[in-house]
Structure formats: C-alpha cells, structure tokens
Protein backbone atom coordinates (compact mmCIF):
# COMPACT_ATOMS: atom_id res chain seq x y z
CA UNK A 1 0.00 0.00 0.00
CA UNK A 2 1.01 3.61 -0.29
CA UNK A 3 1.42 4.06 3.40
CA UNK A 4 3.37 1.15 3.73
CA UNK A 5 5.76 2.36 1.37
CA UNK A 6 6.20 5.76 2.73
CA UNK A 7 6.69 4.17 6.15
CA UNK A 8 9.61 1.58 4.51
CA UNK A 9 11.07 4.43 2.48
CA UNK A 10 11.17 6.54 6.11
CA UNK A 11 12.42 3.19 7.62
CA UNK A 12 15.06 2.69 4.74
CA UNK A 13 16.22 6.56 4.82
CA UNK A 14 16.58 6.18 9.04
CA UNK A 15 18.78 3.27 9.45
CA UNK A 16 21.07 4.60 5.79
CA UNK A 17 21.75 7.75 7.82
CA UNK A 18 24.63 7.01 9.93
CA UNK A 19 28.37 8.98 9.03
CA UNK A 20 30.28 8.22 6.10
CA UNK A 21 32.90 4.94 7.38
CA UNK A 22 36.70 5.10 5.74
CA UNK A 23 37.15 2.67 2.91
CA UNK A 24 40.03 1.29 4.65
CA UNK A 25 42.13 1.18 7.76
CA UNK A 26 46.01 0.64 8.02
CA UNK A 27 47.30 -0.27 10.82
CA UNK A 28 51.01 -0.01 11.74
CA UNK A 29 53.44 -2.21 13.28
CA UNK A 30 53.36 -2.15 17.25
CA UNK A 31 56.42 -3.44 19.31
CA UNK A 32 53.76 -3.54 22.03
CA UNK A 33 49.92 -2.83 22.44
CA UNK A 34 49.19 -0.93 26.08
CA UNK A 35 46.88 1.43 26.55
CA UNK A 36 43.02 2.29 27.88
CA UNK A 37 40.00 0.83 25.28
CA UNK A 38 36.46 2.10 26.27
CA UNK A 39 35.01 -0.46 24.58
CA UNK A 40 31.77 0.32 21.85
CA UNK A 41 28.07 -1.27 23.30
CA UNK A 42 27.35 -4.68 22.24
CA UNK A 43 25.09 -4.91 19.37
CA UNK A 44 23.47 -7.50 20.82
CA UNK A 45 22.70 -6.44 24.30
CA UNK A 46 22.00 -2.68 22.29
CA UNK A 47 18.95 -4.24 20.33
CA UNK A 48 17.50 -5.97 23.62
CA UNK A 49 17.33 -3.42 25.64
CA UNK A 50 15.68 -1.14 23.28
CA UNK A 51 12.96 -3.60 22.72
CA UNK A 52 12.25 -4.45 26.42
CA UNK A 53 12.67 -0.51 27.13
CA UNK A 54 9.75 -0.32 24.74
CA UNK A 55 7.96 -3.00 25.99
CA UNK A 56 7.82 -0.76 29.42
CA UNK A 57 5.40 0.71 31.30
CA UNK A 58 7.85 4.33 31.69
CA UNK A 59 10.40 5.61 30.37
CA UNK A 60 14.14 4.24 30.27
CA UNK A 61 17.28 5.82 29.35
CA UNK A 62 19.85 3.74 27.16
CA UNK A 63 23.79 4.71 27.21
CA UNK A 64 26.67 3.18 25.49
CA UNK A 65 24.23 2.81 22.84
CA UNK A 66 26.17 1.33 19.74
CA UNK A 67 25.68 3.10 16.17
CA UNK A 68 25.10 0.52 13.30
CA UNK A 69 23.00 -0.59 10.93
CA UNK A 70 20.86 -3.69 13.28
CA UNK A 71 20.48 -0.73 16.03
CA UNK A 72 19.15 1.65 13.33
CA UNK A 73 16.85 -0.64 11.53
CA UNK A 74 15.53 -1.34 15.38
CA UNK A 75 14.92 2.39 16.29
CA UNK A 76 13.17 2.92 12.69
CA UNK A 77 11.06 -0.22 13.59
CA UNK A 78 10.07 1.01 17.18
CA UNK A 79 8.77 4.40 15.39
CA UNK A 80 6.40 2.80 12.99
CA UNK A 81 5.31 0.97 15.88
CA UNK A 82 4.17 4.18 17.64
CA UNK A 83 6.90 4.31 20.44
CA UNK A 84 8.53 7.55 21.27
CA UNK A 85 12.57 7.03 21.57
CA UNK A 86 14.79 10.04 21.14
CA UNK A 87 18.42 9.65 20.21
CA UNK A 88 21.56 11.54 20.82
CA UNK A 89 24.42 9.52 18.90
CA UNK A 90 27.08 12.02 20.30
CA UNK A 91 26.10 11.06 23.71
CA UNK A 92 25.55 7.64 22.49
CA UNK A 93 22.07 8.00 24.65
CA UNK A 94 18.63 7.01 24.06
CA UNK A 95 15.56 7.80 25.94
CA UNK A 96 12.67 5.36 25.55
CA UNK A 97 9.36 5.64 26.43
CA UNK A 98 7.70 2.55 26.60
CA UNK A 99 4.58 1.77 25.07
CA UNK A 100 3.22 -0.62 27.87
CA UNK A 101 3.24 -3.63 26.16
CA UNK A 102 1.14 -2.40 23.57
CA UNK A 103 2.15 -1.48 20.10
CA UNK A 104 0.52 0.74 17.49
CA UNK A 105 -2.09 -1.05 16.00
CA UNK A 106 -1.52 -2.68 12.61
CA UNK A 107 -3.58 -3.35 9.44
CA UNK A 108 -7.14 -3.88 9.87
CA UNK A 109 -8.10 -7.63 9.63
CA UNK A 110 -9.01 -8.75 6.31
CA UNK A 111 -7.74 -5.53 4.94
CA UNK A 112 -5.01 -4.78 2.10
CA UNK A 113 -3.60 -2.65 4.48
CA UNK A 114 -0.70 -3.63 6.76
CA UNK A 115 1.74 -1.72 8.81
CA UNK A 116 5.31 -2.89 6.96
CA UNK A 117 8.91 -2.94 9.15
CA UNK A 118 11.58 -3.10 6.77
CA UNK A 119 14.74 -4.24 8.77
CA UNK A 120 17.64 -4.18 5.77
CA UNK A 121 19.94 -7.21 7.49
CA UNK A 122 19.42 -6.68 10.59
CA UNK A 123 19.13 -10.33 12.07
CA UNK A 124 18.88 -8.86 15.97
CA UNK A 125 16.02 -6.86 15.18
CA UNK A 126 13.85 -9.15 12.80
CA UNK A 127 13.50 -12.42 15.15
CA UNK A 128 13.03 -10.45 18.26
CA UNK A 129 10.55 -7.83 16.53
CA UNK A 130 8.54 -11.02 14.96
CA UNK A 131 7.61 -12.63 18.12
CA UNK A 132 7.07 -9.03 19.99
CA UNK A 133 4.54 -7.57 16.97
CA UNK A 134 2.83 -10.91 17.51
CA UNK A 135 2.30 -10.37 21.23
CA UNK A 136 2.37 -6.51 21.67
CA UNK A 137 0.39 -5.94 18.61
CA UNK A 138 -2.64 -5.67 16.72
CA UNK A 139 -3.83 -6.55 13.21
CA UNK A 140 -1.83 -7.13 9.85
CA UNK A 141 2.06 -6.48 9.88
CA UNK A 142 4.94 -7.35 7.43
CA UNK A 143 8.43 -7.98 8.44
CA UNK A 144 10.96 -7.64 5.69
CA UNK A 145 14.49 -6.70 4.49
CA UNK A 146 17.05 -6.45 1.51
CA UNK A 147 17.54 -9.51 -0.52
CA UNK A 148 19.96 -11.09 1.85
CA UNK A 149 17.38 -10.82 4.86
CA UNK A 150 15.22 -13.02 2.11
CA UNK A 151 17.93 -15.71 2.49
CA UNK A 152 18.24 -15.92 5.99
CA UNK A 153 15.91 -18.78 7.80
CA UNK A 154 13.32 -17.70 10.55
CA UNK A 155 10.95 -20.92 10.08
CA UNK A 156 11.89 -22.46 13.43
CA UNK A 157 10.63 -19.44 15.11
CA UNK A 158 7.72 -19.21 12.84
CA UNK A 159 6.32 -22.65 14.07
CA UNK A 160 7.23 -22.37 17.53
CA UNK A 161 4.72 -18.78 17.22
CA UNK A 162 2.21 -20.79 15.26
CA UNK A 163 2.05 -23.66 17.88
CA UNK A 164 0.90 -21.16 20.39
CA UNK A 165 -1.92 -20.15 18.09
CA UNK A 166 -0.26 -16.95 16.55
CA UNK A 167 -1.36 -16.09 12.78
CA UNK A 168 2.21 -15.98 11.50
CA UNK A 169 3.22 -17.14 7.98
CA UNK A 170 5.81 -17.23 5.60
CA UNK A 171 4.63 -16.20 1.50
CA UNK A 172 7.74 -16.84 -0.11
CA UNK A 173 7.54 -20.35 1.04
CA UNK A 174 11.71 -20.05 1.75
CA UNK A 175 11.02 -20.23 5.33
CA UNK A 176 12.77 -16.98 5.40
CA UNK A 177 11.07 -13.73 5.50
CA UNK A 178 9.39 -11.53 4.47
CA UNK A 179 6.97 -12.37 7.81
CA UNK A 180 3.02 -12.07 7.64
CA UNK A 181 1.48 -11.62 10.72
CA UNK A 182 -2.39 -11.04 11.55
CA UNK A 183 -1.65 -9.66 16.04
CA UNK A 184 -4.63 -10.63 18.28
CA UNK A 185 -1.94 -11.00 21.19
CA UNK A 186 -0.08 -14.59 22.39
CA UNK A 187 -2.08 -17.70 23.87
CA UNK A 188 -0.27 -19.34 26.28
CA UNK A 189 0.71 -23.43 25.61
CA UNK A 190 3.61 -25.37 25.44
CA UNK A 191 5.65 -25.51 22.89
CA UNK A 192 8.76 -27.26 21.04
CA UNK A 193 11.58 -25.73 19.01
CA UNK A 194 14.69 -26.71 17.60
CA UNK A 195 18.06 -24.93 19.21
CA UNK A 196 20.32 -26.30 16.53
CA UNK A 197 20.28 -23.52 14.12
CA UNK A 198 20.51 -20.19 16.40
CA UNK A 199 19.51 -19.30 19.53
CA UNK A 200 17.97 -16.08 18.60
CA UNK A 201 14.55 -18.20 17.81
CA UNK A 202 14.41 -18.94 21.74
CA UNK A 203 15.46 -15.23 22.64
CA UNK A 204 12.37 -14.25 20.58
CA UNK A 205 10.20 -16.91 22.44
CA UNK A 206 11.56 -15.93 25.68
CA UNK A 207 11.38 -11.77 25.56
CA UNK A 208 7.42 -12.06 23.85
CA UNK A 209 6.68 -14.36 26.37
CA UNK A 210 5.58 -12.26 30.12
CA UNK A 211 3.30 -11.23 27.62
CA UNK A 212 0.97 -14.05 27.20
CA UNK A 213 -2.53 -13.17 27.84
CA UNK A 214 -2.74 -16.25 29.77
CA UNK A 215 -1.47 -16.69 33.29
CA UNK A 216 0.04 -19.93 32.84
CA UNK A 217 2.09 -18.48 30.35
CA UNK A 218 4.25 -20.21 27.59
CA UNK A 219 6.76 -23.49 28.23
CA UNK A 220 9.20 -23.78 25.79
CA UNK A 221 10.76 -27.34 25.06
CA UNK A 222 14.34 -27.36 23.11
CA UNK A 223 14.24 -30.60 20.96
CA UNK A 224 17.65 -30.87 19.95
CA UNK A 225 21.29 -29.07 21.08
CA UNK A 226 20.72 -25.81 22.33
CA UNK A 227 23.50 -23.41 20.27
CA UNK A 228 25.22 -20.33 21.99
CA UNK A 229 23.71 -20.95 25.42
CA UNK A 230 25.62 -17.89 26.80
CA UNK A 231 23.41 -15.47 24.47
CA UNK A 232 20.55 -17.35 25.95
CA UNK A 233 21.45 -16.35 29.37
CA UNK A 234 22.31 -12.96 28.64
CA UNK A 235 18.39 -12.62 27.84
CA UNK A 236 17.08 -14.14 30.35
CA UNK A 237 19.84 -11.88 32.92
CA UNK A 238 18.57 -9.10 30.87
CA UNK A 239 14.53 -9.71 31.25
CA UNK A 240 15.64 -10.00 35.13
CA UNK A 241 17.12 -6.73 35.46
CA UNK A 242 13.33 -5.46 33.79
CA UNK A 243 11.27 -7.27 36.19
CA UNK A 244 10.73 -10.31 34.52
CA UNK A 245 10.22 -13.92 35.71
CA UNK A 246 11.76 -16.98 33.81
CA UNK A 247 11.72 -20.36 35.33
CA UNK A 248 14.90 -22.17 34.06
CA UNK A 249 17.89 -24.60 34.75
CA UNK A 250 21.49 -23.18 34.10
CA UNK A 251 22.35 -27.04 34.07
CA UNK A 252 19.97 -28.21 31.95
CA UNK A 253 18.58 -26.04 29.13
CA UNK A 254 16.27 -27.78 27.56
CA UNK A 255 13.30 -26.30 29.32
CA UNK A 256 12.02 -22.92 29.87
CA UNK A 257 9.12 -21.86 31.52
CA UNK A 258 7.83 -17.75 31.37
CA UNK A 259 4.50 -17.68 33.44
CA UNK A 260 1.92 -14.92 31.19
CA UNK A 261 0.59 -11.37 32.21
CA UNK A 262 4.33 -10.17 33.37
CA UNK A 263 4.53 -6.65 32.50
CA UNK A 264 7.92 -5.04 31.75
CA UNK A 265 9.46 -2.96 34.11
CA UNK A 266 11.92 -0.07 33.40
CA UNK A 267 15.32 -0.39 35.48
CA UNK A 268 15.94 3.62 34.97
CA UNK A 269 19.11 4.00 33.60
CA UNK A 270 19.90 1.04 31.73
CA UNK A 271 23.67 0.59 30.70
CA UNK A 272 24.65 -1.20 27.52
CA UNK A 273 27.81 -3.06 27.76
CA UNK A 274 30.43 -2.86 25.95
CA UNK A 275 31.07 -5.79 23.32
CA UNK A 276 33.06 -8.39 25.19
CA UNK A 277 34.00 -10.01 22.10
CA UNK A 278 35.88 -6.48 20.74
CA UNK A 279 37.75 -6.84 24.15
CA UNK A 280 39.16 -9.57 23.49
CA UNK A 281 41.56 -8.52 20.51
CA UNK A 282 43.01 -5.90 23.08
CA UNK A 283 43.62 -8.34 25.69
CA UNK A 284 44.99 -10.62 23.45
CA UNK A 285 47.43 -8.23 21.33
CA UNK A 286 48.61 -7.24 25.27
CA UNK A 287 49.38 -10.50 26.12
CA UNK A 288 51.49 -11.33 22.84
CA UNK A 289 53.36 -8.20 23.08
CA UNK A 290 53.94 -8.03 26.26
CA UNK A 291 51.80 -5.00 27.04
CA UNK A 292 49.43 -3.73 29.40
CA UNK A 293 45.41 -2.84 28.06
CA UNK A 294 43.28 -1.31 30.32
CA UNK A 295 39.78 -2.16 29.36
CA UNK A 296 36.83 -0.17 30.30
CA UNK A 297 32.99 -0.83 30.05
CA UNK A 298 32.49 -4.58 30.37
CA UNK A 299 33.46 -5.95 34.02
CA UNK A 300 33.40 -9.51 35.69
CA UNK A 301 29.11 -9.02 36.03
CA UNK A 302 28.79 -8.69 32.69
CA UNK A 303 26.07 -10.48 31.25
CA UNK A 304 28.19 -11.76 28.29
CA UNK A 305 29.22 -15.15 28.42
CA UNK A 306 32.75 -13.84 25.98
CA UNK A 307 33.52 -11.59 28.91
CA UNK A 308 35.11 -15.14 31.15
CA UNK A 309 38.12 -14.65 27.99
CA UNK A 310 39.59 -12.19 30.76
CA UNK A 311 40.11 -15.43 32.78
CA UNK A 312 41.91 -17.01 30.46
C-alpha cells in the first residue's frame, strides 16, 4: 500500500543515515599494544534493551548505545510501531518511552492494508521484533528486508509462534522472510523448538513471552542441542534486570518456563555493555606483546558469556 511504502522508504532513509565509514584502515606495526580501550556497546545487548525498554510501562534511558546498521533498523522499527525514543548519537544515549506492552495497531483484519517494518539485514532486530509484533500488537504487519534478509531462515521461530496459536506465515515459502502476521496478542501453551540452528529463535520466544494473555504463560521445550547458550542467558539476565520472571535450569537447558501477564518494568538508567568479544583482541594483542590494556565498560558481572576470555 502507499502508506506502507512511505513508512519503509522513512524506515530505509533512518537506518542509511549514519556517518560516512573510511574505505580502509592501516594499521602499523606495534612493538607492544598498552593502553586504555572504552570499549563500543554490544550490538546484541544494544537491540535488547531497546525492545524491552519499549515493551515498558515508563520511560528508560539507554547509554553506550552502539551506532550501526541492526540498532538503526531497530529504532526505525520502534517508530512505525508508535513508540517515542529520542536519540543523541554524540552522547551515544537514548531515551525510551515505553509503550506498555502495547504497540501501534496494525492493518485492519481482512484488509489490504498492513503496517510494513523493513529491517535491511538486521538479524537482531527481525526475530526479536517477529515474536514481539505478535504479542504486543494488533492486526496485519509485514516484516521484511534487503535480498539477503530473504535468504536468511526464521521458520523455526515461525512454528514455535504458530504452535501457540499466533497467525504468522511465511509467503515466499523459503522459510525466510518476508513475515506475515495477523496480532490478536499470544495464547499461552507449550511448545517445542529446535536450538540447533541459532539461539535467537528462543530469545524471541523468551522476551514475547511475560506477555501471554494467559497466566500460565508459555513453556518452551528445546528438541535438539541448544547453540550459543551464553546469548541465551544474557536474555534471560537481561529480562531479570526489567522485572521479569523466567523459570529455568542453568544445568539443563532444555526447558524454559515464562509464566503470562508479566509486564515489563523499566530499570531507569539502563547501561549497555560494551562488546566483550571487541575486548578480546586488546587483551589478546597485550598479552602477545607483552603490554598492558586497560579495558573499560564490560566488568566480571557482565552479562556476556565472551567476557570469562579475561580469565583465560
């Protein structure tokens, strides 16, 4: 529709305007690497807290913010969706204010009309933003991106959202997006997903979740090897630290349990880490050369299961 293209184009002209980056870089030979790094903000943890900031009830304000292109596409997404952040990329700061658990309403039912979200390549913003539209939403929505978004598979996380009930499908028939999705908010169940391929499906599961409308809320059963458990546990930390209730095993992940009608709760001032996996190339050219790196931003609490590379 014509509104869905101007809000795509808007979407599109958002996340492209970020400062120009150097073609290339040359670095010069160092007898020894010491110094202080104040390390950027994990994309990872960046994209999660802005979407459980906008889940709130309140407002939250994000620092350490990192600037690229899956944090962009995620703040253009969270403005078609009707919630109010305002960004200051000198101060690397966002302020949030959270819509409640309720997002602007889609496409009316049976309509042509539906509210798009296009999300270029940004792989932290479309699994999450799937499973949140579906249970913080309401009526028709389309999740999409550039061609190489098209390529990228999202089926797992489909089915585990269409074995709670959720209207959720998949045109191309790639079992990659673009997503269809008719909102009427989550039913609660139990369900069964595969951890094999990434563990961003369960992250999805598990953030949409304290929304269930039902009290029993939603039990999610891993049916194979769960992949990149520490990112797992960084979410659930995460959810914590808003209020949140999971019922899990550290031991055993194969079984999750989020009980329905949880309703997010903004920390404040919500820090974003920095990347723990950047940190480790300083640590790691000190310790060849001999050196001494100060690194700032990520410390022994950190949710991020790369940060333990310290210990090494």
């Amino acid at each position: 529709t014509r509104a869905g293209r101007a809000r795509r184009a808007a979407a599109r002209a958002a996340a492209a305007a970020k400062p120009a980056q150097p073609e290339s870089l040359t670095l010069p030979h160092l007898s020894k690497m010491a110094g202080e790094v104040n390390l950027p903000g994990s994309k990872s943890l960046s994209n999660r807290v802005l979407l459980l900031a906008a889940l709130c009830a309140g407002e939250s304000t994000v620092t350490n913010l990192l600037d690229s292109d899956d944090i962009r596409y995620m703040l253009s997404a969270l403005e078609v969706l009707g919630v109010d952040v305002q960004v200051d990329w000198a101060a690397r700061e966002a302020k949030v204010q959270g819509c409640g658990g309720k997002f602007a309403a889609g496409g009316a039912a049976g309509s042509e009309e539906r509210t798009e979200l296009f999300l270029g390549n940004a792989g932290t913003a479309m699994r999450p933003l799937t499973a949140a539209v579906c249970a913080a939403g309401e009526g028709q929505y389309v999740l999409d991106g550039i061609q190489r978004m098209r390529e990228r598979p999202i089926a797992d996380l489909v089915d585990g959202l269409t074995q709670l009930g959720v209207d959720a499908t998949l045109p191309m028939g790639t079992g990659c997006p673009p997503v269809e999705v008719n909102a009427a908010g989550l039913p609660g169940g139990e369900i069964g997903i595969s951890g094999s391929v990434s563990s961003q499906y369960l992250t999805a599961l598990l953030m949409a979740a304290p929304l269930c409308s039902d009290a029993s809320g939603v039990t999610i059963n891993i049916t194979d090897e769960l992949i990149s458990t520490p990112y797992v546990e960084m979410t659930i930390k995460l959810m914590e630290r808003f209020g949140i209730k999971v019922e899990w095993d550290p031991n055993d992940m194969s079984k999750f349990v989020v009980p329905g009608q949880q309703t997010y709760q903004t920390p404040g001032d919500v820090l974003v880490e920095g990347d723990a996996s950047s940190a480790s190339y300083f640590l790691t050219g000190a310790a060849i050369t001999g050196g001494k790196v100060t690194v700032t931003g990520c410390g022994s609490d950190s949710l991020q299961g790369d940060a333990f590379y310290a210990d090494c």
